[in-house]
C-alpha atoms as a PDB file:
ATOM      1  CA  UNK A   1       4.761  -0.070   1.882  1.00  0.00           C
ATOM      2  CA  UNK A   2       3.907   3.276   0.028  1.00  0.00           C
ATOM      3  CA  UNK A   3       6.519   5.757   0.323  1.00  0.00           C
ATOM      4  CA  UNK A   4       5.503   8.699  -0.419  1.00  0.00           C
ATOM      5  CA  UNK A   5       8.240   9.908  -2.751  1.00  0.00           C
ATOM      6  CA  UNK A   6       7.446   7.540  -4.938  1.00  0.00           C
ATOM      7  CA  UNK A   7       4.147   8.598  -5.957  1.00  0.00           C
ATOM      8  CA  UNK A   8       4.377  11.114  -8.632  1.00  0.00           C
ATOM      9  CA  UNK A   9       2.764  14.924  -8.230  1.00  0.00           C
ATOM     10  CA  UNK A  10      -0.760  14.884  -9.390  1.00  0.00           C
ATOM     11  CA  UNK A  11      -1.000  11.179  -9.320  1.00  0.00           C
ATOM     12  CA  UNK A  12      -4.623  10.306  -8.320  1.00  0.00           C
ATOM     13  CA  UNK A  13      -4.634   6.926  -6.376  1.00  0.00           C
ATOM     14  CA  UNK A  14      -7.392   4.469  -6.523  1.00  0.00           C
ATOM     15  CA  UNK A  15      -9.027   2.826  -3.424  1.00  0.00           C
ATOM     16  CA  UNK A  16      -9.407  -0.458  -3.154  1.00  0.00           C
ATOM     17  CA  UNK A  17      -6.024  -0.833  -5.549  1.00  0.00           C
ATOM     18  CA  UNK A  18      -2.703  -1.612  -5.143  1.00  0.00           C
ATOM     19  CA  UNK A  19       0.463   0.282  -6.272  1.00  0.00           C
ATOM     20  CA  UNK A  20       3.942  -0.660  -6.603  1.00  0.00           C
ATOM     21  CA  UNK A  21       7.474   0.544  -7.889  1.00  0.00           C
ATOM     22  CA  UNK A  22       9.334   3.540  -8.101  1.00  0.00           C
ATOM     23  CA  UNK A  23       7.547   5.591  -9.206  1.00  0.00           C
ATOM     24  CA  UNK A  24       4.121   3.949  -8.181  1.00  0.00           C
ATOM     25  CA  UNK A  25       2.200   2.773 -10.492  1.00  0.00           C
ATOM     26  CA  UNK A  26      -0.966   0.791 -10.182  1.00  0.00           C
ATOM     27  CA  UNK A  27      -0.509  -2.794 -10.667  1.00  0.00           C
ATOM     28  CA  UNK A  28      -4.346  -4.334  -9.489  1.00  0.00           C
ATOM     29  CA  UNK A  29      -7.455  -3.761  -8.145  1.00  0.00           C
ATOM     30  CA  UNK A  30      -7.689  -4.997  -4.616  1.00  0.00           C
ATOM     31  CA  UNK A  31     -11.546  -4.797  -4.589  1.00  0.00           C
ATOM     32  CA  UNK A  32     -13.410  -3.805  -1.994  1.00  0.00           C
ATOM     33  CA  UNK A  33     -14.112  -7.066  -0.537  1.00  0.00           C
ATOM     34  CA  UNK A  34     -10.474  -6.930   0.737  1.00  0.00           C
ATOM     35  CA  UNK A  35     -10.584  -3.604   2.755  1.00  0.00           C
ATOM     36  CA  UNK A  36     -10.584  -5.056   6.025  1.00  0.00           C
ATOM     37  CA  UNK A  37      -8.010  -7.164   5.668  1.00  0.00           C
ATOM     38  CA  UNK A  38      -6.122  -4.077   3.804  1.00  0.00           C
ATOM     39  CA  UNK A  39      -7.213  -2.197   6.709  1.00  0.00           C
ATOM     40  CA  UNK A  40      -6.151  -4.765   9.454  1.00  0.00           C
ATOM     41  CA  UNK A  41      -2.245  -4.968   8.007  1.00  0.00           C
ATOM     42  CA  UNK A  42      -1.757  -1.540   7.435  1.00  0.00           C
ATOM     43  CA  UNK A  43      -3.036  -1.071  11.184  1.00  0.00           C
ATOM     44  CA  UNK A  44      -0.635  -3.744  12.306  1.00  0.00           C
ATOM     45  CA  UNK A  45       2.435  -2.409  10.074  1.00  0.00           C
ATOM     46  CA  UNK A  46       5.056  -1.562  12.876  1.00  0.00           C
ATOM     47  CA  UNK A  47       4.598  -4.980  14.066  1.00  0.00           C
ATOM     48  CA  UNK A  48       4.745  -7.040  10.998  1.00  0.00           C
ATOM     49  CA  UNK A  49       8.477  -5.056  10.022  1.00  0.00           C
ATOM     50  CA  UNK A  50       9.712  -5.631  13.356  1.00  0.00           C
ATOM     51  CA  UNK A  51       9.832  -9.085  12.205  1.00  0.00           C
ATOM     52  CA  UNK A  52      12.474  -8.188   9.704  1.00  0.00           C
ATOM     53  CA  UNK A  53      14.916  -6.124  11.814  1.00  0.00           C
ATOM     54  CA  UNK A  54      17.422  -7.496  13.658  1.00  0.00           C
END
């Protein structure tokens, strides 16, 4: 999950790449083969954390 606090003013963020930490920072490319799975989980978001709570 992105907050978005935790990406920095003026930070430009990269499709197809994937950012983590506080702040954000870009950790790998995710390539493009992978946006529609990418697409698919953050579609189904709500329902994968309602796994988590109790």
């Amino acid at each position: 999950m992105l907050l978005v606090r935790s990406v920095l003013e003026n930070t430009i963020v990269e499709p197809y790449s994937v950012y983590a930490g506080v702040p954000a920072r870009k950790v790998k490319e995710a390539g493009e083969a992978n946006a529609a799975m990418i697409e698919r989980i953050a579609n189904n978001y709500l329902k994968y954390s309602g796994w988590y709570k109790k």
